[in-house]
C-alpha atoms as a PDB file:
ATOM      1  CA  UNK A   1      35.944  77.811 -40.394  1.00  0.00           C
ATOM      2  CA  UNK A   2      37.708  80.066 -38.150  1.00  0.00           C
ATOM      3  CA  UNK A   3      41.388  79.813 -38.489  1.00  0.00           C
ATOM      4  CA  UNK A   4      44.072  81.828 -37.400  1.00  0.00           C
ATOM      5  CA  UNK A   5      45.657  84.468 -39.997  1.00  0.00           C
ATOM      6  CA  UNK A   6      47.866  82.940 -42.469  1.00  0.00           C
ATOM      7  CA  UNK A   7      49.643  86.850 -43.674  1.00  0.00           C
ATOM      8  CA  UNK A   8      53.139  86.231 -44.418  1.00  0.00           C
ATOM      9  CA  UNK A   9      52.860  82.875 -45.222  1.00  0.00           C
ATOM     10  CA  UNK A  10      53.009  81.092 -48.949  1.00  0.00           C
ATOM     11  CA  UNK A  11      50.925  77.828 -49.561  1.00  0.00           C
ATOM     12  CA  UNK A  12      50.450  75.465 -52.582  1.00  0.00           C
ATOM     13  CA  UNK A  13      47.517  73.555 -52.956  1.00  0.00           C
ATOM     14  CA  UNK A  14      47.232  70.621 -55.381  1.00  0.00           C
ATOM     15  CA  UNK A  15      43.932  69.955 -57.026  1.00  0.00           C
ATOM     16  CA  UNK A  16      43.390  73.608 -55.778  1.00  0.00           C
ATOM     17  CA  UNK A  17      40.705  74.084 -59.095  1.00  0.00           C
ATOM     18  CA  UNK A  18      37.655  72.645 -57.673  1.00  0.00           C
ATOM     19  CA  UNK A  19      36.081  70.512 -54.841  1.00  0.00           C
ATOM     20  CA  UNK A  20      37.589  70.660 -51.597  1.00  0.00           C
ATOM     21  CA  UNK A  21      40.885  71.934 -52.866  1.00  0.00           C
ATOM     22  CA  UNK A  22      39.638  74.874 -53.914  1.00  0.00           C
ATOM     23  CA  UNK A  23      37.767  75.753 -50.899  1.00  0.00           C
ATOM     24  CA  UNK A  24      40.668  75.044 -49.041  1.00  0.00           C
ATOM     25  CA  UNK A  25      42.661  77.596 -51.417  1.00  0.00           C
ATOM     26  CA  UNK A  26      39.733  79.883 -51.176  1.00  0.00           C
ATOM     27  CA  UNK A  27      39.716  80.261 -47.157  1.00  0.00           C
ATOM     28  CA  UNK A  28      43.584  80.206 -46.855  1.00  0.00           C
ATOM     29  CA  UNK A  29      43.517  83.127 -49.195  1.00  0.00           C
ATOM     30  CA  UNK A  30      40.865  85.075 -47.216  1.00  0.00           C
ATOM     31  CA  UNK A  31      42.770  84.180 -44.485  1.00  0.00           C
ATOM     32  CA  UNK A  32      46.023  86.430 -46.065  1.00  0.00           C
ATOM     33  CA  UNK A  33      47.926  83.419 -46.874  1.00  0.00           C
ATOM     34  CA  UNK A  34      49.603  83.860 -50.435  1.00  0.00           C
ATOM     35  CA  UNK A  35      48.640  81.150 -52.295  1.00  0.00           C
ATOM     36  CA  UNK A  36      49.677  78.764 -55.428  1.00  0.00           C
ATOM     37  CA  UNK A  37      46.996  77.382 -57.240  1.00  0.00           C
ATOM     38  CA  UNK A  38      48.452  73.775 -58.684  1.00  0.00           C
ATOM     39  CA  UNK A  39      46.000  71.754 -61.198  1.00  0.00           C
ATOM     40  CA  UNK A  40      46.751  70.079 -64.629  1.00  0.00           C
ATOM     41  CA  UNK A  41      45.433  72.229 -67.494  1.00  0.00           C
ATOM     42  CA  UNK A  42      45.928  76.243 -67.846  1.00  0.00           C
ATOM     43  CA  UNK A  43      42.183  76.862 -68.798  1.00  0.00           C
ATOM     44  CA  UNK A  44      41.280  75.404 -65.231  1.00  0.00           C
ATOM     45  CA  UNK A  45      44.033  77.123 -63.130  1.00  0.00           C
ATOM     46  CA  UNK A  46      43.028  79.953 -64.682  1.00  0.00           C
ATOM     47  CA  UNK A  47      39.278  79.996 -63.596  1.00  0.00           C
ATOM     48  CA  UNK A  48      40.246  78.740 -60.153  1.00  0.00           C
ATOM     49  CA  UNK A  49      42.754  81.725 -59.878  1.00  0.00           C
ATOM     50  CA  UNK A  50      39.533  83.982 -61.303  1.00  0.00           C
ATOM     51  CA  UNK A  51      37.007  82.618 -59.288  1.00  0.00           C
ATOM     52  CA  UNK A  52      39.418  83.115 -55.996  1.00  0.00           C
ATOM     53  CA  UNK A  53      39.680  86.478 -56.941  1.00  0.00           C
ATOM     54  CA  UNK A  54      36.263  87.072 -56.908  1.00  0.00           C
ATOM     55  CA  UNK A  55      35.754  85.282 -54.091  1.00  0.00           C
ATOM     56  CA  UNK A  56      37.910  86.958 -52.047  1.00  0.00           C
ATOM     57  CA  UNK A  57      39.031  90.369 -53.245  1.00  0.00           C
ATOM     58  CA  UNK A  58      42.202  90.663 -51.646  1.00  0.00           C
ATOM     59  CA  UNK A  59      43.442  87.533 -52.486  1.00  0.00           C
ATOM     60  CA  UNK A  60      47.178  87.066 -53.118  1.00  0.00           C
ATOM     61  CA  UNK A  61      46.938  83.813 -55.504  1.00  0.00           C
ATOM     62  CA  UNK A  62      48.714  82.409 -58.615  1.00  0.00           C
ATOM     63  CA  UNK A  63      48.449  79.904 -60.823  1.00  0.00           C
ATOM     64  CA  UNK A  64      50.408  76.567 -61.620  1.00  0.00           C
ATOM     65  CA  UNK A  65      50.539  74.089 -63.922  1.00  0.00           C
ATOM     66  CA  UNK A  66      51.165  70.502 -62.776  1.00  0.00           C
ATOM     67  CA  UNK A  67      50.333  66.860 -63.687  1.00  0.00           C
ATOM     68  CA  UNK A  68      51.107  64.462 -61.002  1.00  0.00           C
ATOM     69  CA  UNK A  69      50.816  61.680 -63.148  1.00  0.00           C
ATOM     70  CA  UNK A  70      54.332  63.217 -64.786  1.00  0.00           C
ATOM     71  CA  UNK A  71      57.448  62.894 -63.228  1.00  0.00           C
ATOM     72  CA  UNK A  72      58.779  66.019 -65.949  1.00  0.00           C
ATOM     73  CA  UNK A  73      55.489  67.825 -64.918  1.00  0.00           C
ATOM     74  CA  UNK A  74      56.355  67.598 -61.513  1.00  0.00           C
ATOM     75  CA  UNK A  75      59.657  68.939 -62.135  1.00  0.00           C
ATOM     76  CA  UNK A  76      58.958  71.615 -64.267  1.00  0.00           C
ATOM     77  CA  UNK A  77      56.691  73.045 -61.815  1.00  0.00           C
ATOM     78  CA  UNK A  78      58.819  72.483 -58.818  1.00  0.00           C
ATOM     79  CA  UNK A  79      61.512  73.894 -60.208  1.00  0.00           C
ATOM     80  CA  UNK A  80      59.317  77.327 -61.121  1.00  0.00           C
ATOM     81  CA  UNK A  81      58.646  77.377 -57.378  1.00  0.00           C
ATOM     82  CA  UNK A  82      61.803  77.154 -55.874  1.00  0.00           C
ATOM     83  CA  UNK A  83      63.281  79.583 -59.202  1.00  0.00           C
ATOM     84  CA  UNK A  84      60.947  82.198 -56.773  1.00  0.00           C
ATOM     85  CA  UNK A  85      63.123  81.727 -54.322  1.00  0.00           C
ATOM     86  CA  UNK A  86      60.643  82.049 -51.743  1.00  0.00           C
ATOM     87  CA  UNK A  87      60.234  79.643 -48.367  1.00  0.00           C
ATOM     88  CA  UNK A  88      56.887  77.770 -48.498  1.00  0.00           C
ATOM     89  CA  UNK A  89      54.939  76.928 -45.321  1.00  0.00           C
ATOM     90  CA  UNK A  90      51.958  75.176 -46.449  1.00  0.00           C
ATOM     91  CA  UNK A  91      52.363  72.414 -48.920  1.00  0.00           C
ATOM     92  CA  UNK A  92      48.745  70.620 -49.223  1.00  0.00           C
ATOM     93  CA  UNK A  93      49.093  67.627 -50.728  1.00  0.00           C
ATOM     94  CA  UNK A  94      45.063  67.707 -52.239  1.00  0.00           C
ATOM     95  CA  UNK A  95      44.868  66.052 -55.212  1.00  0.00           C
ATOM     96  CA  UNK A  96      43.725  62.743 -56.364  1.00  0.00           C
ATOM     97  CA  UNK A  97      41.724  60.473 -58.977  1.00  0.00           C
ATOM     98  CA  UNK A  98      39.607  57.206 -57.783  1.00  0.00           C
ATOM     99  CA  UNK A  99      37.683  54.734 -59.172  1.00  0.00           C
ATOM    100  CA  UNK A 100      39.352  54.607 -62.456  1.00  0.00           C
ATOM    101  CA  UNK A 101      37.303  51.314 -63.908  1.00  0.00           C
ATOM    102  CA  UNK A 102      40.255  50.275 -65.937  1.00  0.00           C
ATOM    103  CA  UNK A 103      44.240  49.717 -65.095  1.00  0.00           C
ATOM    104  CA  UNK A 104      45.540  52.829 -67.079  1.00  0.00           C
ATOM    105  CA  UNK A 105      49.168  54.179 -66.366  1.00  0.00           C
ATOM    106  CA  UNK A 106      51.218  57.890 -65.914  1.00  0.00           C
ATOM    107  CA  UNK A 107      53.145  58.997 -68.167  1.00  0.00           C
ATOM    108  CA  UNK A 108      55.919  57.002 -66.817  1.00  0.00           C
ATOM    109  CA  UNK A 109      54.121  53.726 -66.435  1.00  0.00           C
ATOM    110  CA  UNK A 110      53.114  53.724 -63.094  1.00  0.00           C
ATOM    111  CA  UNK A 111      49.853  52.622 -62.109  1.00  0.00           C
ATOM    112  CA  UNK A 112      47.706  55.540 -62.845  1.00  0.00           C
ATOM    113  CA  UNK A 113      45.696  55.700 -58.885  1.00  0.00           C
ATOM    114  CA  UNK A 114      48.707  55.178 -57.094  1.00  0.00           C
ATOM    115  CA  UNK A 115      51.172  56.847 -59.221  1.00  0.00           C
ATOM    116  CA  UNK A 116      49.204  59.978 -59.380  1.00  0.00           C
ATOM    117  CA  UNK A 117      47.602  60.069 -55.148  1.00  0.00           C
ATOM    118  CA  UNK A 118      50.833  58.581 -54.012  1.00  0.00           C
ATOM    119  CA  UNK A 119      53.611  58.767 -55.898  1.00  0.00           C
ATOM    120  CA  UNK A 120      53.059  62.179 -57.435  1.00  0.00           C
ATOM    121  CA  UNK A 121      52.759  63.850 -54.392  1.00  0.00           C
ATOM    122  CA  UNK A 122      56.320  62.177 -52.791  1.00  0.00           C
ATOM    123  CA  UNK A 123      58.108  63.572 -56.245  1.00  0.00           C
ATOM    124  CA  UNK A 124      56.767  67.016 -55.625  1.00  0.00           C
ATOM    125  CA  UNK A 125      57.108  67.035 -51.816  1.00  0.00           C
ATOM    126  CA  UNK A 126      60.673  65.738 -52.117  1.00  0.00           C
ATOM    127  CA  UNK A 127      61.288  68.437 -54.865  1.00  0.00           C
ATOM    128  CA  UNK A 128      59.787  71.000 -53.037  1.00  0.00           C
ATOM    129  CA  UNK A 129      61.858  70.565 -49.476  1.00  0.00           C
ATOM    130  CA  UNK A 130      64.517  73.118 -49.952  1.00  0.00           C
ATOM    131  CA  UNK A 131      61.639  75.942 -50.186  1.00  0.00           C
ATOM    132  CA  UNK A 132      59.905  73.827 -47.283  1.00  0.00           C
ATOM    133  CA  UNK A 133      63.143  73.827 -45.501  1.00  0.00           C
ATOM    134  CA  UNK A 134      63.441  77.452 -45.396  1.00  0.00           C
ATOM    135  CA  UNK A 135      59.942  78.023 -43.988  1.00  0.00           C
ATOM    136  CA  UNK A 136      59.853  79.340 -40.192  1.00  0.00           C
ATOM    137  CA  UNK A 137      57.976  76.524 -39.375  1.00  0.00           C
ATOM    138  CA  UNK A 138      56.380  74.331 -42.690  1.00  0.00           C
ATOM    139  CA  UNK A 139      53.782  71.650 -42.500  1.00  0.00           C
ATOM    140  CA  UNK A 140      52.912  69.045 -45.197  1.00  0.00           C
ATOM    141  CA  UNK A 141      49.312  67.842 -45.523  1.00  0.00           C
ATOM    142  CA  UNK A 142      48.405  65.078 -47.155  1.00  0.00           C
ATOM    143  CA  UNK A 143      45.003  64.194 -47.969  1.00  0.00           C
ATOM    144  CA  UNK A 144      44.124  60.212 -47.406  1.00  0.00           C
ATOM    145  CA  UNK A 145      40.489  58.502 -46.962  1.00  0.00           C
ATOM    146  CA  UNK A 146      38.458  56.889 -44.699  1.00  0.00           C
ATOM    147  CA  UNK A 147      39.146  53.637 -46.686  1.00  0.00           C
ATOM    148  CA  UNK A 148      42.731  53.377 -45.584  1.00  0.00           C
ATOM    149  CA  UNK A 149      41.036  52.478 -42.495  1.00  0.00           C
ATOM    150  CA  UNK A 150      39.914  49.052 -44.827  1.00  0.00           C
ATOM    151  CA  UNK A 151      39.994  46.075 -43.059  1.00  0.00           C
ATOM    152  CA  UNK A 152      42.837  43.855 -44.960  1.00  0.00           C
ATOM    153  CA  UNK A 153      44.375  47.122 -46.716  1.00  0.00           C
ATOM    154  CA  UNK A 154      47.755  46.693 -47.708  1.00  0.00           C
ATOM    155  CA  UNK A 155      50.666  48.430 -49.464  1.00  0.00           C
ATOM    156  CA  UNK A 156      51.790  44.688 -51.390  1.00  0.00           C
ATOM    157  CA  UNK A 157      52.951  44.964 -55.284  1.00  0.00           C
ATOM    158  CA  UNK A 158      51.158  48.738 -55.277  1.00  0.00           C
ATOM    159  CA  UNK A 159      51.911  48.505 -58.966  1.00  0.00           C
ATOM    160  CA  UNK A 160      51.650  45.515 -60.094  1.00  0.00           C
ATOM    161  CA  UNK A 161      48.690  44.868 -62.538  1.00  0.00           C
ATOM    162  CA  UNK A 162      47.535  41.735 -61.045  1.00  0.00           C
ATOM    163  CA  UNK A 163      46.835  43.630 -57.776  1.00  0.00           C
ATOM    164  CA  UNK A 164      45.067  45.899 -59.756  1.00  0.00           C
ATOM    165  CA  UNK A 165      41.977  43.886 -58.700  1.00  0.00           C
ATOM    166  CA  UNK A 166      39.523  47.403 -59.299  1.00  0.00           C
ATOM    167  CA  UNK A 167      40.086  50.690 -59.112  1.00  0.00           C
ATOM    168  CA  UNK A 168      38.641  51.199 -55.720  1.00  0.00           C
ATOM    169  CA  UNK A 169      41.237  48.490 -54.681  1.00  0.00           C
ATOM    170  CA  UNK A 170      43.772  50.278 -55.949  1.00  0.00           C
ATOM    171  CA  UNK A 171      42.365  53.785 -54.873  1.00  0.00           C
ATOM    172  CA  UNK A 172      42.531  52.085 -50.887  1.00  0.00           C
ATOM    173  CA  UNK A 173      46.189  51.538 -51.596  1.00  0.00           C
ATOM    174  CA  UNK A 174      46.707  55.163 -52.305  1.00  0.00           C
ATOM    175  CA  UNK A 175      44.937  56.486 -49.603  1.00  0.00           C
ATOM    176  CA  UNK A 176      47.192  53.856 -46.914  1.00  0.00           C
ATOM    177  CA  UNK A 177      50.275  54.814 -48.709  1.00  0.00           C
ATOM    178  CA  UNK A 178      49.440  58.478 -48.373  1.00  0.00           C
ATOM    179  CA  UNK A 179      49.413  57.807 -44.675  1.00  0.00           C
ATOM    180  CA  UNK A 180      52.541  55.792 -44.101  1.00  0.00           C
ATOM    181  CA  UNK A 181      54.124  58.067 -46.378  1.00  0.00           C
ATOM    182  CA  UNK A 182      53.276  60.981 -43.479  1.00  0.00           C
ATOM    183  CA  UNK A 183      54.566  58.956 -40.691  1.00  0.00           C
ATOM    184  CA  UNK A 184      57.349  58.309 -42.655  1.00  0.00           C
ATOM    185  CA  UNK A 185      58.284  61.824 -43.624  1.00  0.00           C
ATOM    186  CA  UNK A 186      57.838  62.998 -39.768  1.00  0.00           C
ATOM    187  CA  UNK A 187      60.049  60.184 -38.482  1.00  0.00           C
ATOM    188  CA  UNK A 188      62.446  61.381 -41.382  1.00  0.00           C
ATOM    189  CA  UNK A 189      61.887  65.098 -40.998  1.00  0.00           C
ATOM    190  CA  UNK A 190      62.490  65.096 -36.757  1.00  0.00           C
ATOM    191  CA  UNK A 191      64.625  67.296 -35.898  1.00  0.00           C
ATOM    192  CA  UNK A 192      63.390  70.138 -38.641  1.00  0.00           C
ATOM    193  CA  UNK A 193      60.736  72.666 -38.591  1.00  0.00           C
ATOM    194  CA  UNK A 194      58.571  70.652 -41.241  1.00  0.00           C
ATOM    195  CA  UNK A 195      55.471  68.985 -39.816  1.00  0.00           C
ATOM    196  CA  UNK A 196      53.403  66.442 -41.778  1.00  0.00           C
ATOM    197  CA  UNK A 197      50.052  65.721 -40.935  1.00  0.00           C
ATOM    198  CA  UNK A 198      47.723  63.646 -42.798  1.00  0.00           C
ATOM    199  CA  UNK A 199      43.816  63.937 -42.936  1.00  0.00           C
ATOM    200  CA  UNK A 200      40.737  62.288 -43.787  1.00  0.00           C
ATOM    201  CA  UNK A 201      38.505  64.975 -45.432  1.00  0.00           C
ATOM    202  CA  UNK A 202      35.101  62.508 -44.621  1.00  0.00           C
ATOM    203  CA  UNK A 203      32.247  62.435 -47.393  1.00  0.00           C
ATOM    204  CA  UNK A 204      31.828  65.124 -49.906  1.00  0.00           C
ATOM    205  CA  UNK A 205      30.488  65.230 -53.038  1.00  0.00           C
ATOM    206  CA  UNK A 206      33.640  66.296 -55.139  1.00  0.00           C
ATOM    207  CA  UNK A 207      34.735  65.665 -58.957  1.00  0.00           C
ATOM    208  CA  UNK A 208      36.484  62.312 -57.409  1.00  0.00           C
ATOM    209  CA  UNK A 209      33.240  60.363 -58.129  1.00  0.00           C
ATOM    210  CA  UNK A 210      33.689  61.519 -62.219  1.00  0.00           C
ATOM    211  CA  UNK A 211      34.913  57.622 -62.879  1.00  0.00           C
ATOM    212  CA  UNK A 212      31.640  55.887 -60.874  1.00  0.00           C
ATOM    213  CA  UNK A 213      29.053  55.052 -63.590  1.00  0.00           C
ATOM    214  CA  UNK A 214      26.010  57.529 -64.009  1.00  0.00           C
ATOM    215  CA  UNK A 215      23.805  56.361 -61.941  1.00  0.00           C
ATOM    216  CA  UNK A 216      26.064  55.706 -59.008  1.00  0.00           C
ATOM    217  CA  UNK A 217      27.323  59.683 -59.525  1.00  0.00           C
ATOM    218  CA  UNK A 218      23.543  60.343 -59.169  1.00  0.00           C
ATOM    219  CA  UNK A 219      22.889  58.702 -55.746  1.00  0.00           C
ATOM    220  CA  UNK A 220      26.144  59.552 -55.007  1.00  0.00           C
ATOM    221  CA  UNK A 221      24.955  62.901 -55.077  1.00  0.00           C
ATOM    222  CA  UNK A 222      21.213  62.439 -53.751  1.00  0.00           C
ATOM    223  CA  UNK A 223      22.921  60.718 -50.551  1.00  0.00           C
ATOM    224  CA  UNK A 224      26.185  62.413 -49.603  1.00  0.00           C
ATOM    225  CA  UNK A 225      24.446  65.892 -50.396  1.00  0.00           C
ATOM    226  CA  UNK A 226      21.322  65.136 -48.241  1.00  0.00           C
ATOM    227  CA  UNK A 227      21.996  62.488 -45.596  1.00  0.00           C
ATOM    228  CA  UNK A 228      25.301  61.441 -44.798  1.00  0.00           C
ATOM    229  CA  UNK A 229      27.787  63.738 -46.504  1.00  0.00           C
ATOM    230  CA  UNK A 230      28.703  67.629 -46.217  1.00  0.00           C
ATOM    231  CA  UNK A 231      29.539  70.464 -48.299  1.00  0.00           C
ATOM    232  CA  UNK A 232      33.430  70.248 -49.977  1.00  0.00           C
ATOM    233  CA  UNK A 233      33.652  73.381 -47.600  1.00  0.00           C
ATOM    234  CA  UNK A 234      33.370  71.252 -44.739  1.00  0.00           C
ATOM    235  CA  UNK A 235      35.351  68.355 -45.864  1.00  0.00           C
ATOM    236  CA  UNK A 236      38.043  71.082 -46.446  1.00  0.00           C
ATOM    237  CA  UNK A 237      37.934  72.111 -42.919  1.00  0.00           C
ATOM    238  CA  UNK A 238      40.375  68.825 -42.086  1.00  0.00           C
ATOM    239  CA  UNK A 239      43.303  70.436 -44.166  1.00  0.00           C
ATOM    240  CA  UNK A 240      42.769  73.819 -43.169  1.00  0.00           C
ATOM    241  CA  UNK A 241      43.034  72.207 -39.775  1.00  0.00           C
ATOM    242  CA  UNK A 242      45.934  70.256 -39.656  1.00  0.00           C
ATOM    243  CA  UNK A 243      47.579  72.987 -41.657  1.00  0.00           C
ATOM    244  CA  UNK A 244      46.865  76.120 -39.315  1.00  0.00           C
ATOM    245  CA  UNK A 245      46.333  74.721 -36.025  1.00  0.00           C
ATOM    246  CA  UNK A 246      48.821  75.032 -33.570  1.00  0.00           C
ATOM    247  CA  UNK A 247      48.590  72.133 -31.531  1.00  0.00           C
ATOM    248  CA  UNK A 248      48.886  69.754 -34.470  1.00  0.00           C
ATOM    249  CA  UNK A 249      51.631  67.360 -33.925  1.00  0.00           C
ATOM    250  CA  UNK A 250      53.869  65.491 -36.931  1.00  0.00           C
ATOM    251  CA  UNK A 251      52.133  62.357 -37.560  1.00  0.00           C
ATOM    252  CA  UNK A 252      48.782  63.678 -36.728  1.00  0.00           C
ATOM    253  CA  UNK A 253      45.746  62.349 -38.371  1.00  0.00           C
ATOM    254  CA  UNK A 254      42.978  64.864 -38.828  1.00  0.00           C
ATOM    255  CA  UNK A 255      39.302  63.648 -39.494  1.00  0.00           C
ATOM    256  CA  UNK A 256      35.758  64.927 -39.283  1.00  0.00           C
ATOM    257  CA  UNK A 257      34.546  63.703 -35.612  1.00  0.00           C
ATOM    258  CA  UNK A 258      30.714  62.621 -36.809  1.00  0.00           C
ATOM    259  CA  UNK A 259      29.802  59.382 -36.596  1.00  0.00           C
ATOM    260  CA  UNK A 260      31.739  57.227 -38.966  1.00  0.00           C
ATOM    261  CA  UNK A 261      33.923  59.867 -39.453  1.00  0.00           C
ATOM    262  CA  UNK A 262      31.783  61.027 -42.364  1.00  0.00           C
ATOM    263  CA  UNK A 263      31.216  64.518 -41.322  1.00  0.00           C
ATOM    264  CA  UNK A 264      31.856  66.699 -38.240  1.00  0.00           C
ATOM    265  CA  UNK A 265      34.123  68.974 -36.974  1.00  0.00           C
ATOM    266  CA  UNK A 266      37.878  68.298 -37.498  1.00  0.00           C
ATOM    267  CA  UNK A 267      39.986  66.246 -34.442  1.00  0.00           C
ATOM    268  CA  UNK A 268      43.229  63.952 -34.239  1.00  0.00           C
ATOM    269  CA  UNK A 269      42.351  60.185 -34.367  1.00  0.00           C
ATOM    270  CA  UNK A 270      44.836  57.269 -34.392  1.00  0.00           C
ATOM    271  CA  UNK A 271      46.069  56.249 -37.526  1.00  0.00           C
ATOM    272  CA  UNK A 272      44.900  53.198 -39.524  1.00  0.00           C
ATOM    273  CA  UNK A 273      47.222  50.317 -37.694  1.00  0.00           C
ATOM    274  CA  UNK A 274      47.886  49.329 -41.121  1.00  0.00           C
ATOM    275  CA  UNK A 275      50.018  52.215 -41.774  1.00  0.00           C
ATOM    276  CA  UNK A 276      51.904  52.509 -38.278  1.00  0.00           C
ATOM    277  CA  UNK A 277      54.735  49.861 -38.672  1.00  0.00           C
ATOM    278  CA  UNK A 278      58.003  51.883 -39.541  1.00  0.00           C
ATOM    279  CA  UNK A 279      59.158  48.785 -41.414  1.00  0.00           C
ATOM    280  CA  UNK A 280      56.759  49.260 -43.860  1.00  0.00           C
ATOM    281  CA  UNK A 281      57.219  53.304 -43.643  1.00  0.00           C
ATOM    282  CA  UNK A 282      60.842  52.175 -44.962  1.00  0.00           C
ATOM    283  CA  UNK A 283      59.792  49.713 -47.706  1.00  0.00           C
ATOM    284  CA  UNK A 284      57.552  52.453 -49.530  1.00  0.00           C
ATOM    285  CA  UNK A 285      59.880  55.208 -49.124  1.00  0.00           C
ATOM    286  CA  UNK A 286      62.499  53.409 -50.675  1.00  0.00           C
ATOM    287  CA  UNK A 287      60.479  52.376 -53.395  1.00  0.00           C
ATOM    288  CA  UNK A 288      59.162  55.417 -54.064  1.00  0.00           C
ATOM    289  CA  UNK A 289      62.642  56.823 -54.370  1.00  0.00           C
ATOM    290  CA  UNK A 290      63.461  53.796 -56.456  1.00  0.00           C
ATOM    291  CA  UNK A 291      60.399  54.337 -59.029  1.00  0.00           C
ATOM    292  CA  UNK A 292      60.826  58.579 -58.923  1.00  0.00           C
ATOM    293  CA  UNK A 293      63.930  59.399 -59.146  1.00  0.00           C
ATOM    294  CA  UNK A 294      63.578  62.117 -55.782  1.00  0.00           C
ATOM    295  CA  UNK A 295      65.758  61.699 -52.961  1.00  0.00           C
ATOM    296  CA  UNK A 296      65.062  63.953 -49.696  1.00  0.00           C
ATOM    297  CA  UNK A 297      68.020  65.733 -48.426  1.00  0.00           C
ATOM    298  CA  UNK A 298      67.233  67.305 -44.648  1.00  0.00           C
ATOM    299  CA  UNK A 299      70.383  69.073 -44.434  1.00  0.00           C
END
């Protein structure tokens, strides 16, 4: 994907060590963006940072250490961000877990599929704003799914573990709050230079299907390889998109613009009309501050 140079600017990438995070780490860096590599264990980060390297040898890029599913993982590495003291202007809001077959929790008891795809990603946004704040001009992407767009999805009891129901119930509810939760922060963030965008990466065959049973991971990889899916190098192009592009508005939502929105090349689409009513906007971001502990401060 062509996109426009990205020299002078500082990104972090979550899930940036493999799928379509690190393809979207790997063309922001060849595209001169500095760029923080964020995943959960050191070995990992490590390759990824490696395997950038080689990938593209002038790449400015750096590892980082962080567990969404921990609040004090979240912390510790937000804090070694801002201790940099440098603004950030790309904050891509990648990664995610789905299809977990049993209710399991973070480390602070949250539902594991929403606490990590959700309300991860608010802690370390929130913690993250002053650096965001001090960007030129900053966007926040945040990666949600075509099932958002679920007929009857809803943001009720998001924790509960009677709405558990299955984890790709529960996966739907992080993908819808990851929307809301970028209308939210552009109705919020008005009047600043951050933008937030969400996208819809479309179909890829990425290490999200590692909960499906076996054989489902098989034809999931016969069939989104060879029919319907793409490469995670062109379900990254949605990110790079919303995060380079200079007609992207706040509140945008980027998808592939195939047929079922499965593959194609990035455009804005409406938003699921599930996640458009501010009331609800309020309700989750108020819970969210409730259950993390992060309050956003624009000033």
């Amino acid at each position: 994907m062509d996109i426009p140079s990205q020299v002078g600017k500082r990104a972090l990438v979550t899930g940036g060590t493999g799928g379509i995070g690190f393809e979207t780490v790997v063309a922001l860096a060849g595209a001169g963006a500095e760029v923080v590599v964020a995943g959960r264990g050191r070995a990992k980060v490590d390759q990824a940072v490696a395997a950038v390297r080689e990938a593209v040898g002038t790449a400015k890029v750096e590892g980082l250490v962080l567990d969404l599913a921990s609040l004090a993982s979240i912390d510790g590495a937000a804090s070694a961000v801002l201790a940099g003291g440098q603004p950030l202007d790309l904050l891509i809001n990648n990664a995610g877990v789905m299809a977990v077959p049993e209710r399991r929790e973070t480390a602070d008891g949250f539902e594991l599929t929403f606490g990590t795809n959700h309300l991860g990603h608010f802690a370390l946004t929130g913690r993250l704003l002053p650096a965001l704040l001090a960007a030129p001009a900053a966007r926040v992407v945040t990666v949600s799914a075509k099932v958002a767009r679920n007929k009857g999805a809803t943001l009720e009891d998001p924790l509960s573990a009677q709405s558990y129901g299955s984890g790709m119930a529960s996966y739907t509810k992080s993908k819808l709050a990851n929307v809301v939760f970028t209308l939210e922060l552009a109705r919020r963030a008005a009047g600043t230079r951050i933008t937030a965008v969400a996208v819809h990466p479309g179909t890829s065959n990425t290490g999200l299907q590692q909960h499906l049973p076996k054989y489902m991971q098989v034809m999931a990889s016969v069939v989104l390889e060879r029919f319907v899916g793409q490469s995670p190098a062109d379900a990254a192009r949605p990110s790079l998109y919303a995060a380079t592009n200079s007609g992207v508005k706040a509140g945008d939502f980027v998808v592939p613009d195939g047929r079922a929105e499965l593959r194609g090349a990035p455009h804005v689409a409406e938003m699921p009309p599930a996640a458009t009513d501010p009331a609800v906007g309020r309700r989750l971001w108020e819970l969210s501050e409730q259950l993390t502990h992060v309050s956003y401060s624009f000033r």
